[in-house]
N, C-alpha and C. Protein backbone atom coordinates (compact mmCIF):
# COMPACT_ATOMS: atom_id res chain seq x y z
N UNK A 1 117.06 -4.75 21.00
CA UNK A 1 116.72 -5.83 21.91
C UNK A 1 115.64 -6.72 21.32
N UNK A 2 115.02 -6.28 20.68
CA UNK A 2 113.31 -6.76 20.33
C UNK A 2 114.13 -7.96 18.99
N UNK A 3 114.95 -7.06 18.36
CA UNK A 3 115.67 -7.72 17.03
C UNK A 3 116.22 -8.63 17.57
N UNK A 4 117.20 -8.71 18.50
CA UNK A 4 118.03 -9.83 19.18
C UNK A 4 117.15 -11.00 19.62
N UNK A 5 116.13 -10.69 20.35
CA UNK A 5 114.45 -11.79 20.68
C UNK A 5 114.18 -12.55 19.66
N UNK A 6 113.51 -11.61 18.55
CA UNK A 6 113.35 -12.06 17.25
C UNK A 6 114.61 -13.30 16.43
N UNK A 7 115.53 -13.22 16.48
CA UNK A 7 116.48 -13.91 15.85
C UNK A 7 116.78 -14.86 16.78
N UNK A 8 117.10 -14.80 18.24
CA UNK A 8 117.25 -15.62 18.73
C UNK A 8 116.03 -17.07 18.66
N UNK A 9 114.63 -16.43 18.91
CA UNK A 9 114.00 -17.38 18.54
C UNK A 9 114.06 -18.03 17.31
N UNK A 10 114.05 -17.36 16.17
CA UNK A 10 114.41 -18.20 15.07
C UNK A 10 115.20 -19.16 14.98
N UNK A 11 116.19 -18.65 15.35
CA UNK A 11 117.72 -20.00 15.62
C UNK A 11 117.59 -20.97 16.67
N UNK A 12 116.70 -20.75 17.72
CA UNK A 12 116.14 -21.56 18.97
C UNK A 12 114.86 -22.71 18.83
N UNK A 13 114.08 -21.94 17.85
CA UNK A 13 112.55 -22.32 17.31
C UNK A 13 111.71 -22.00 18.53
N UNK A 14 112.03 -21.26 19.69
CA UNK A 14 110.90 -20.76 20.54
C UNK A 14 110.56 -19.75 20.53
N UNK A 15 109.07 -19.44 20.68
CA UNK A 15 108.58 -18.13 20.98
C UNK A 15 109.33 -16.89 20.99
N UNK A 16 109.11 -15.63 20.17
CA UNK A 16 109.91 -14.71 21.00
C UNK A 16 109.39 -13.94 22.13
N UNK A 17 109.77 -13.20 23.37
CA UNK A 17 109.40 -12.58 24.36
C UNK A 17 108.16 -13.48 24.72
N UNK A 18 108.54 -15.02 24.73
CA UNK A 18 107.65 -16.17 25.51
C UNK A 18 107.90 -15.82 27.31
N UNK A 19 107.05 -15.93 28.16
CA UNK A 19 106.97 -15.83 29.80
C UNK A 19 107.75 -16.82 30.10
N UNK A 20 108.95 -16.65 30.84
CA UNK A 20 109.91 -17.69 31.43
C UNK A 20 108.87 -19.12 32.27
N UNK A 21 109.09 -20.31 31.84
CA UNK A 21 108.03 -21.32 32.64
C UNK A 21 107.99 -21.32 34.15
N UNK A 22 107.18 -21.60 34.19
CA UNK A 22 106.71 -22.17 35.51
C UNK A 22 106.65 -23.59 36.06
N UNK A 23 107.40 -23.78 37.20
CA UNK A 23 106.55 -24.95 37.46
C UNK A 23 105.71 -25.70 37.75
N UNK A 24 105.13 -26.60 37.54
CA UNK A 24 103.54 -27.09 37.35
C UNK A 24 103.28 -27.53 39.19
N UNK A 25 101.94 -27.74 39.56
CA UNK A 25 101.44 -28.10 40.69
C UNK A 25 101.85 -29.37 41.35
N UNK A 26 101.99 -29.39 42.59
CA UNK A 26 102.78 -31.08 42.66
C UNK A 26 101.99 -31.38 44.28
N UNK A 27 101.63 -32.49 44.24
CA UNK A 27 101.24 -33.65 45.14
C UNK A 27 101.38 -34.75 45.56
N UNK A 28 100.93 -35.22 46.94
CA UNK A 28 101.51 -36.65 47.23
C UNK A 28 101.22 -36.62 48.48
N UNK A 29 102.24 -37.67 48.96
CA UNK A 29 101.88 -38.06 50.41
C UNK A 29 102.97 -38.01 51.24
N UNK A 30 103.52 -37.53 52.29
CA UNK A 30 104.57 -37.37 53.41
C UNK A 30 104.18 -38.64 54.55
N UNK A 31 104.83 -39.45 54.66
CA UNK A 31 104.90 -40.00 55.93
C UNK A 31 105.79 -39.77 57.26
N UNK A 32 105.34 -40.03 58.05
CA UNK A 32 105.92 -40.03 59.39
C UNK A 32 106.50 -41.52 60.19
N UNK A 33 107.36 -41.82 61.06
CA UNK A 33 107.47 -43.11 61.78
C UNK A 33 107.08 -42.43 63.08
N UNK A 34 106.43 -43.58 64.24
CA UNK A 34 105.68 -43.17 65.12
C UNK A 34 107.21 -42.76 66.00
N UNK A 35 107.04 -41.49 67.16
CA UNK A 35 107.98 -41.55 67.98
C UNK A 35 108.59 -42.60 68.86
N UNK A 36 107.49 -42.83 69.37
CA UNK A 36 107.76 -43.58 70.74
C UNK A 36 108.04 -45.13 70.22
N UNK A 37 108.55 -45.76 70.96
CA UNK A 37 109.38 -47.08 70.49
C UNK A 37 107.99 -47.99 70.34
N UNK A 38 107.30 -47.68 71.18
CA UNK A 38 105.68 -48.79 71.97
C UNK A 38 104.58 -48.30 70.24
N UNK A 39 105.08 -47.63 69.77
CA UNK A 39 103.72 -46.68 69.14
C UNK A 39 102.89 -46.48 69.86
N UNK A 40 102.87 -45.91 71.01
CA UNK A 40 101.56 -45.48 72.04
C UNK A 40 102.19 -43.84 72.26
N UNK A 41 101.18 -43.08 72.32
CA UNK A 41 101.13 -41.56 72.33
C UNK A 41 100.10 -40.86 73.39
N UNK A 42 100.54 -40.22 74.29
CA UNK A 42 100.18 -39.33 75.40
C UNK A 42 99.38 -38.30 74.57
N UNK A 43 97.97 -38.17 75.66
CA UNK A 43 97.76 -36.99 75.09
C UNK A 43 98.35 -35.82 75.24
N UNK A 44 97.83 -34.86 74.32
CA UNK A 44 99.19 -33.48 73.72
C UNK A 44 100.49 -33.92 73.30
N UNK A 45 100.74 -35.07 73.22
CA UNK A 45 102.29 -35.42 73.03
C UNK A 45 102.26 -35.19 71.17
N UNK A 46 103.39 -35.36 70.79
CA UNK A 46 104.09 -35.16 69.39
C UNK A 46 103.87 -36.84 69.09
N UNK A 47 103.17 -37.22 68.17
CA UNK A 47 103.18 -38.93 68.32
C UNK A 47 104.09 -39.10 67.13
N UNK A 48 104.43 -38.79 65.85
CA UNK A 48 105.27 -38.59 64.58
C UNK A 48 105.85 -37.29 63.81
N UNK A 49 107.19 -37.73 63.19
CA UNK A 49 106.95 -36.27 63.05
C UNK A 49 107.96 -36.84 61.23
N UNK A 50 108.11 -35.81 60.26
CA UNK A 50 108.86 -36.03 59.20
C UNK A 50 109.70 -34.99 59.01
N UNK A 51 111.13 -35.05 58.25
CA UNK A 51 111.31 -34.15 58.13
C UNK A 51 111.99 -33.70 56.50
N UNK A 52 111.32 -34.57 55.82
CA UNK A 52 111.85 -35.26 54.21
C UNK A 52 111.34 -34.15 53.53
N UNK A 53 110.65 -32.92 53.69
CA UNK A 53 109.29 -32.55 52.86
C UNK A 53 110.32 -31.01 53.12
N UNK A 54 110.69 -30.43 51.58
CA UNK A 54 110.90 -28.73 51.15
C UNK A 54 111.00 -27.96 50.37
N UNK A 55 109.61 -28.22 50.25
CA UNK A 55 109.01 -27.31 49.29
C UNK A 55 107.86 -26.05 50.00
N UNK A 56 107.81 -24.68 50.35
CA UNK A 56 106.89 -23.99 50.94
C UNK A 56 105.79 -23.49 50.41
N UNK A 57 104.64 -23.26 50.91
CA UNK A 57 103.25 -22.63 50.53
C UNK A 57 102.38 -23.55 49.76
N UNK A 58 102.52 -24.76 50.20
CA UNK A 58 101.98 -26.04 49.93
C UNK A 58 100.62 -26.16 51.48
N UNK A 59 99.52 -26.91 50.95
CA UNK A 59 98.68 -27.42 52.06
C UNK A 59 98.43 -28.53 52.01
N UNK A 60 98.33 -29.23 53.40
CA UNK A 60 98.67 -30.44 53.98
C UNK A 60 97.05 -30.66 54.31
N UNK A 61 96.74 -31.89 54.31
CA UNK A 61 95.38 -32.32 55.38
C UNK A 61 95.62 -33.84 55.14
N UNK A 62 95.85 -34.03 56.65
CA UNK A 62 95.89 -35.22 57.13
C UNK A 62 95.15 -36.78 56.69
N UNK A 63 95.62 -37.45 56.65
CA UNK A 63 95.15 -38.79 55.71
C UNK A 63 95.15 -39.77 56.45
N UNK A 64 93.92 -40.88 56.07
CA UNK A 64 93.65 -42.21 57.26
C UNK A 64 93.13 -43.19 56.72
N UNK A 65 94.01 -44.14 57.00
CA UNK A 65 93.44 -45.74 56.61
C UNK A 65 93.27 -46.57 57.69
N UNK A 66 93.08 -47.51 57.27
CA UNK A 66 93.01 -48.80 58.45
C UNK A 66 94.67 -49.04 59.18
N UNK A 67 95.46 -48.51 58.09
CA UNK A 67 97.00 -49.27 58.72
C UNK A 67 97.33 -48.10 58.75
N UNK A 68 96.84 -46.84 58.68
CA UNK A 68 97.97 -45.88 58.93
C UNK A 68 97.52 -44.70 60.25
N UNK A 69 98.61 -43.76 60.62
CA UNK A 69 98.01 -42.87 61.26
C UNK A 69 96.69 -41.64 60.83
N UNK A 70 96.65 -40.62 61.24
CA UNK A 70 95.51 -39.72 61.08
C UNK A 70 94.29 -39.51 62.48
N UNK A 71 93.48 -39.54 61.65
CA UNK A 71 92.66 -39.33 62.29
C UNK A 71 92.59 -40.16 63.97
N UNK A 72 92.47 -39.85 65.47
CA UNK A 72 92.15 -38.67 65.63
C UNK A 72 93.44 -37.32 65.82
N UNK A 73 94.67 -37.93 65.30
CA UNK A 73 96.04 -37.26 65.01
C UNK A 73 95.80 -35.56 64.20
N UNK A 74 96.54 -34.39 65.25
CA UNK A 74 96.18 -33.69 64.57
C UNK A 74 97.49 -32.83 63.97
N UNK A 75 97.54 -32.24 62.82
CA UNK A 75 98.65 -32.09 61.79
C UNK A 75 99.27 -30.55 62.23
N UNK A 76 100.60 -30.63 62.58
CA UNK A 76 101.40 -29.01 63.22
C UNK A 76 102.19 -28.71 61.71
N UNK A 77 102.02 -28.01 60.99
CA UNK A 77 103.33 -27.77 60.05
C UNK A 77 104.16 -26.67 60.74
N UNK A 78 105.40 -26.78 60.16
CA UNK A 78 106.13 -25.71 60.68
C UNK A 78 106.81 -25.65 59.52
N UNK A 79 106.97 -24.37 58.60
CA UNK A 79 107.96 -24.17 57.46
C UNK A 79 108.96 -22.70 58.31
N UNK A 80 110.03 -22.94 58.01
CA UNK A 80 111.28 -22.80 58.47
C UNK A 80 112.24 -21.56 57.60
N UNK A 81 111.18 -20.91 56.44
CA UNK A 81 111.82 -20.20 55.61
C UNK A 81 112.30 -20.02 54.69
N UNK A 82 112.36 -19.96 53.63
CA UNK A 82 112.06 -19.48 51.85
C UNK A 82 112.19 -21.16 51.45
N UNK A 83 111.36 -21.00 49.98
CA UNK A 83 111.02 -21.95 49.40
C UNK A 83 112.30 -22.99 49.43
N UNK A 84 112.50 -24.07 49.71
CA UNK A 84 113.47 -25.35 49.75
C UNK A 84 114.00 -25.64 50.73
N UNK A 85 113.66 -24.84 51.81
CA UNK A 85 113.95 -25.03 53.01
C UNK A 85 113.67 -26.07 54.14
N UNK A 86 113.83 -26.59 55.10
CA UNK A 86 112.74 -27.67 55.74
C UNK A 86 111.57 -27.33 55.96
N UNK A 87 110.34 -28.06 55.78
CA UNK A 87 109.15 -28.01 56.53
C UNK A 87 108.75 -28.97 57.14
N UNK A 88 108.54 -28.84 58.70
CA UNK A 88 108.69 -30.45 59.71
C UNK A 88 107.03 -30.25 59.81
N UNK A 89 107.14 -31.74 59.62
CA UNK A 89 105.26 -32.54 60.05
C UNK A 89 105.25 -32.77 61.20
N UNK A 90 104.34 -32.46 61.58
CA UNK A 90 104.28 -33.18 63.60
C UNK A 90 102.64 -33.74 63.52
N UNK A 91 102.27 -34.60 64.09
CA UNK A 91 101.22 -35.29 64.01
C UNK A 91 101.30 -35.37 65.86
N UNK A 92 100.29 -35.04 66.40
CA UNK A 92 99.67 -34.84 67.62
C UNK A 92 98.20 -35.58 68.17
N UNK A 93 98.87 -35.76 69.15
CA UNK A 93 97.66 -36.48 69.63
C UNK A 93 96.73 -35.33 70.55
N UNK A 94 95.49 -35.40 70.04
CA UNK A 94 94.57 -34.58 70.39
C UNK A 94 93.49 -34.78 71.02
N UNK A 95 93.86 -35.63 71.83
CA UNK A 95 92.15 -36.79 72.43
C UNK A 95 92.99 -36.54 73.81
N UNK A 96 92.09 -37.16 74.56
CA UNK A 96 92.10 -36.96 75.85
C UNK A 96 92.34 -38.85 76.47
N UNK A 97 93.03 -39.25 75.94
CA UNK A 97 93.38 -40.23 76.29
C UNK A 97 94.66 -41.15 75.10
N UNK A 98 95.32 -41.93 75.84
CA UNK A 98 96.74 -42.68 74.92
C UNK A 98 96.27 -43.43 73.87
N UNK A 99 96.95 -43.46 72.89
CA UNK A 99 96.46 -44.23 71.13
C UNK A 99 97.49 -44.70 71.05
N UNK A 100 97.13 -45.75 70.10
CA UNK A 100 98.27 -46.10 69.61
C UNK A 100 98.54 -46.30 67.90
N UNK A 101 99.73 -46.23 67.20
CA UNK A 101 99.58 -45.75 65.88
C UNK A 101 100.19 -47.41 65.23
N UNK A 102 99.09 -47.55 64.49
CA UNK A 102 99.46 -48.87 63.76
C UNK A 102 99.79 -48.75 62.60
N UNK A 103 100.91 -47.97 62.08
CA UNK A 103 101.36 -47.87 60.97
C UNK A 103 102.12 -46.59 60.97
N UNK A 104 102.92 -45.80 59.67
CA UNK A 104 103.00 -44.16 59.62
C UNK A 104 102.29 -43.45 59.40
N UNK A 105 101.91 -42.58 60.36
CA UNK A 105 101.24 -41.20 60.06
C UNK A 105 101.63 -40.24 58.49
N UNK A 106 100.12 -40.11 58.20
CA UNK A 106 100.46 -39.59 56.54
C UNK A 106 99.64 -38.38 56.38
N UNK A 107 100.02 -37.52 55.55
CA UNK A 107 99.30 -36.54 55.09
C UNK A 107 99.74 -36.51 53.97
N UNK A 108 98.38 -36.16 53.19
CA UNK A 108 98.54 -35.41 51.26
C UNK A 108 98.75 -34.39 51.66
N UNK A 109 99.74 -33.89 50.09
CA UNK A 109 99.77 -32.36 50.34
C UNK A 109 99.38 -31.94 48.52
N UNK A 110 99.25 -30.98 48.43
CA UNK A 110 99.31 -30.21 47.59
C UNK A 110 99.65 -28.83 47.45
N UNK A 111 100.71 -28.73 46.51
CA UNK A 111 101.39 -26.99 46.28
C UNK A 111 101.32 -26.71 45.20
N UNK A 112 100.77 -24.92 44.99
CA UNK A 112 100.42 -24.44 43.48
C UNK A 112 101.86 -24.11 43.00
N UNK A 113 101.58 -23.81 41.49
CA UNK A 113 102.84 -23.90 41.44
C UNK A 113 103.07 -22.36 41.49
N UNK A 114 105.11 -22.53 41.30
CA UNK A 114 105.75 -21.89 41.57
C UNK A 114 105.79 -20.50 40.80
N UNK A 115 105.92 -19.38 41.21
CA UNK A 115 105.92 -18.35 39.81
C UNK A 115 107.41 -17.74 40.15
């Protein structure tokens, strides 16, 4: 076996008994479109939600500009089961009174990588 490694790399030019790769760390941004037609959101209500994002054991924290949602929006993940699967964003309104969202609700995420 060790001989077969050995030669194969030679004829390949890689490593022999090299660690199968990994994939590297990955980041970005998920947006949401607001639910409600008005962009105005009840409190406790679901104000956006995405459902573009599947990749699992990634962390999310919520992101805010002048044109977008966030803050005082607060972030529900729900992952749905083994890696590639859906994971839905829900962005919530958490105040005690109606907002309204002038733009899409966004969160960065970042996930280590894969082994």
């Amino acid at each position: 076996m060790l001989l077969m490694s050995l030669l194969l790399s030679v004829i390949t030019l890689n490593p022999a008994m090299a660690p199968p790769s990994a994939m590297g760390f990955t980041q970005g941004y998920v947006q949401g479109s607001p639910i409600s037609p008005d962009s105005t959101c009840k409190p406790g209500d679901i104000c956006a939600s995405s459902k573009s994002f599947h990749r699992n054991g990634c962390f999310f924290n919520n992101f805010w500009n002048n044109s977008n949602g966030g803050t005082p929006l607060a972030i529900d993940i729900t992952e749905t089961g083994s890696n590639g699967s859906p994971v839905y964003i829900y962005w919530v309104n958490n105040t005690n009174k109606t907002i309204s969202i002038t733009g899409k609700a966004t969160v960065n995420f970042y996930c280590p990588r894969l082994r």
